[in-house]
Protein backbone atom coordinates (compact mmCIF):
# COMPACT_ATOMS: atom_id res chain seq x y z
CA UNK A 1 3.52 -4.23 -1.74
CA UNK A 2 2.17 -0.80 -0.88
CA UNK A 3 4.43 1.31 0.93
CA UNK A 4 4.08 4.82 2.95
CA UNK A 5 7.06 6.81 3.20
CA UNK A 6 7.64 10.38 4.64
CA UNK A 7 9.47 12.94 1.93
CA UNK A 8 11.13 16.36 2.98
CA UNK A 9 10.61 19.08 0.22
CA UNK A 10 13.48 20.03 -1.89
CA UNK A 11 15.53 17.99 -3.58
CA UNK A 12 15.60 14.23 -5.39
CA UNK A 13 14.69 11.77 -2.73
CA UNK A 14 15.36 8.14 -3.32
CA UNK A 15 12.58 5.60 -2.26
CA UNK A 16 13.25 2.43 -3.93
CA UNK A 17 16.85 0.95 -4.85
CA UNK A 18 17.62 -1.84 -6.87
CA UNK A 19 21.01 -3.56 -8.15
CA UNK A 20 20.87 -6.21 -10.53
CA UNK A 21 17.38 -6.59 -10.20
CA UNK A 22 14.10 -4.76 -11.81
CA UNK A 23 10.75 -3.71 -9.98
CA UNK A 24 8.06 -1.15 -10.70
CA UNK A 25 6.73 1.25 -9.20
CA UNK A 26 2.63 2.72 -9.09
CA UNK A 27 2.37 6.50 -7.96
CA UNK A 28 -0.49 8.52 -7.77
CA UNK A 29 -0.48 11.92 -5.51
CA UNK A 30 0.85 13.60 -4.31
CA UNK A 31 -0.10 16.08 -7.28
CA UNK A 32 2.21 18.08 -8.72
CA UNK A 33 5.28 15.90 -7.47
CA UNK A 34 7.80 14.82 -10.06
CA UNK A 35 9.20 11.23 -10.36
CA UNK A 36 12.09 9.66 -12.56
CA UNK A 37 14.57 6.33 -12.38
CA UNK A 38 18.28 7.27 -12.41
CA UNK A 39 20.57 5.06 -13.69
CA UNK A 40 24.68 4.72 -12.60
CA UNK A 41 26.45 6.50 -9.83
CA UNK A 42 27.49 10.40 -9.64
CA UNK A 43 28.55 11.87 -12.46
CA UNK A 44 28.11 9.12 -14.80
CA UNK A 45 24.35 8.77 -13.49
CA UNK A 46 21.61 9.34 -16.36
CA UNK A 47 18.17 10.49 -15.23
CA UNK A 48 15.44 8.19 -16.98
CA UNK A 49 11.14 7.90 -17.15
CA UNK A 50 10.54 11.39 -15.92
CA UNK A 51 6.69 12.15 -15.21
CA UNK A 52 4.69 14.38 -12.98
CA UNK A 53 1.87 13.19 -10.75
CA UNK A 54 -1.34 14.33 -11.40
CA UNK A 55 -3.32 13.03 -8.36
CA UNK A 56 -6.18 11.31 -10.60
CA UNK A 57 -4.27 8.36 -12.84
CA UNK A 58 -1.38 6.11 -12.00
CA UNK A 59 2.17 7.00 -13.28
CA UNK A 60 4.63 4.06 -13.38
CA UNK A 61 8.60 3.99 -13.18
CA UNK A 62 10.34 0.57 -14.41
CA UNK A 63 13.63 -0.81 -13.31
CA UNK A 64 15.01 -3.75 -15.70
CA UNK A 65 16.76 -6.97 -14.28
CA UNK A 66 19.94 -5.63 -15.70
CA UNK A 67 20.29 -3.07 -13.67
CA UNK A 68 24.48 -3.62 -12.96
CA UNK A 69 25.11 0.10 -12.44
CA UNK A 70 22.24 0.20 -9.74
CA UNK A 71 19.39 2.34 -10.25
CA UNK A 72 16.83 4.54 -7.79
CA UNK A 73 13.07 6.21 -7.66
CA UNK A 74 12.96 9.22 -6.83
CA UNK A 75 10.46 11.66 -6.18
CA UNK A 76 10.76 15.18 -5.51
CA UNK A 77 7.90 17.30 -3.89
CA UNK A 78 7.32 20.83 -3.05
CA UNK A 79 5.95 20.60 0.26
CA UNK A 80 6.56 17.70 3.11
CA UNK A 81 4.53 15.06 2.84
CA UNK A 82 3.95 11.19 3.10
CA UNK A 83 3.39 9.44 -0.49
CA UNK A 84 1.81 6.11 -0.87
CA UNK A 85 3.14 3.72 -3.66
CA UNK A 86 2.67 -0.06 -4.78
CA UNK A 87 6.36 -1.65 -5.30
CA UNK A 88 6.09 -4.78 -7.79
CA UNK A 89 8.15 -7.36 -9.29
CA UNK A 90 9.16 -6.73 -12.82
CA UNK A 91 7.78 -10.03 -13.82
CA UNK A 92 4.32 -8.64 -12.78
CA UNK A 93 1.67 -8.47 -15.94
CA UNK A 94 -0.48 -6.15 -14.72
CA UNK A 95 -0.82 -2.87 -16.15
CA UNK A 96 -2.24 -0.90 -12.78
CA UNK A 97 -2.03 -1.36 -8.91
CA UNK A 98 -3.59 -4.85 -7.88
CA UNK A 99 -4.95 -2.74 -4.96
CA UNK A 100 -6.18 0.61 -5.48
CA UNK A 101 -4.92 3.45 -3.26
């Protein structure tokens, strides 16, 4: 499911959430944005799959089924901007986007 979302500069925005369930995730721009999965809640989160968008290939983040603890994307950008992303099942075998964008 491709999604659109609007993203202040700054910090560690979440965009996706999942508890005890898995997805992934296909960015692409903006460039220069960073994106990671954190795992657990406050201090006892862990920050996980790290990567920085480069605006020409797809970067994926991966949430397991066993997610108990909950876990979130999040991207973090330097200017505001709207980023486009394809949200899939974890089940899903493919290995890019089904649609390109």
């Amino acid at each position: 499911m491709i999604r659109t979302k609007f993203i202040k500069k700054g910090k560690w925005r979440t965009i996706e959430s999942f508890f005890n369930t898995g997805g992934m995730a296909y960015f692409r721009n903006p460039a220069g944005a960073s994106i990671k999965v954190r795992y657990g809640i406050g201090w006892f989160g862990k920050d996980r799959q790290k990567q920085k968008l480069t605006g020409t290939s797809y970067k994926r983040l991966t949430v397991g089924k066993w997610s108990l603890t909950g876990a979130r994307m999040q991207i973090k950008v330097s200017t505001d901007t709207e980023v486009t992303y394809d949200v899939v099942p974890a089940e899903s075998p493919l290995g890019v986007p089904s649609i390109r964008f």
